[in-house]
C-alpha atoms as a PDB file:
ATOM      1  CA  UNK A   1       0.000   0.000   0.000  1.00  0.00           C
ATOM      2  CA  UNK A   2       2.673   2.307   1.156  1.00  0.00           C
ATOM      3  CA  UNK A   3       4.223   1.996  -2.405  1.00  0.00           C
ATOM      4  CA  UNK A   4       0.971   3.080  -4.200  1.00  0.00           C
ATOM      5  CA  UNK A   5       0.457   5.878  -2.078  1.00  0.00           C
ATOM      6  CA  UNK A   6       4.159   7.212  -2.953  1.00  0.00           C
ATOM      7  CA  UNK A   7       3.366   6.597  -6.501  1.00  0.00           C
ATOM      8  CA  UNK A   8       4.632   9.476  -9.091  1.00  0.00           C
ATOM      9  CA  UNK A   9       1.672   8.970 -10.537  1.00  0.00           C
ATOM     10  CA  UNK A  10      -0.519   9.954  -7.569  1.00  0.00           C
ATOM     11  CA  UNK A  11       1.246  13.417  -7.501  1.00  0.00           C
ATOM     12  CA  UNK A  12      -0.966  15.020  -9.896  1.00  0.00           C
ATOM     13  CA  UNK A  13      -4.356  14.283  -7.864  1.00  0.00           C
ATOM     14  CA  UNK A  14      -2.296  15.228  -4.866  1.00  0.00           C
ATOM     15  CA  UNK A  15      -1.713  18.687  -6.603  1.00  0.00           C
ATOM     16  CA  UNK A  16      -5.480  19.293  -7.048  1.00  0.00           C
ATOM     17  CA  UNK A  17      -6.124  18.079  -3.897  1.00  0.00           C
ATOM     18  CA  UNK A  18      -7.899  15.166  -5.513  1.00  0.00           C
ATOM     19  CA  UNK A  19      -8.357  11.666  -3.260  1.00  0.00           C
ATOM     20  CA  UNK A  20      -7.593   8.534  -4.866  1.00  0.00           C
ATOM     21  CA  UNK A  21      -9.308   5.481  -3.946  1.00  0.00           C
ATOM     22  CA  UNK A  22      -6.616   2.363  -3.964  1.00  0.00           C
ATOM     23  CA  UNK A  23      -7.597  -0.896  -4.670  1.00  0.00           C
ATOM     24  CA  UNK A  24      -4.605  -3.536  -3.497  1.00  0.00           C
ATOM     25  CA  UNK A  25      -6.440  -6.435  -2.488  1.00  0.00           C
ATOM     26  CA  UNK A  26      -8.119  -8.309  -5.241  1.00  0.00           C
ATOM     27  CA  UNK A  27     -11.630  -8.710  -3.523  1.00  0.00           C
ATOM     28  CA  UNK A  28     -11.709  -4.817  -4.060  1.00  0.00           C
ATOM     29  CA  UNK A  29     -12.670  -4.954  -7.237  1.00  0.00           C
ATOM     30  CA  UNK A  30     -15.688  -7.608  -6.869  1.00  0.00           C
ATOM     31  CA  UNK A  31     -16.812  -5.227  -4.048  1.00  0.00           C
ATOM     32  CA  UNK A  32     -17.078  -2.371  -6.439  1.00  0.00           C
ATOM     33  CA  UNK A  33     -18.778  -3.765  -9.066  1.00  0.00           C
ATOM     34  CA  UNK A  34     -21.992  -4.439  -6.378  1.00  0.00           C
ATOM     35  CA  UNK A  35     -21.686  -0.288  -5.470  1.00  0.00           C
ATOM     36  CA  UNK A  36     -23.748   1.868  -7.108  1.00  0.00           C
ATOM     37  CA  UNK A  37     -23.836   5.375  -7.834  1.00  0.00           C
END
């Protein structure tokens, strides 16, 4: 987790003060797909 936080990548959304969901554990995305808006 601690890697994808320090992404380069996440700088941009950090810049617009922008949270970022992270998904690291592969039940994450079977979760989502029950959400809805």
């Amino acid at each position: 987790m601690a890697g994808a936080k320090n992404s380069p990548h996440q700088e941009a959304f950090r810049k617009k003060g922008v949270e970022v969901l992270l998904l690291t554990d592969r039940v994450d995305e079977w979760v989502l797909s029950f959400l809805k808006d």
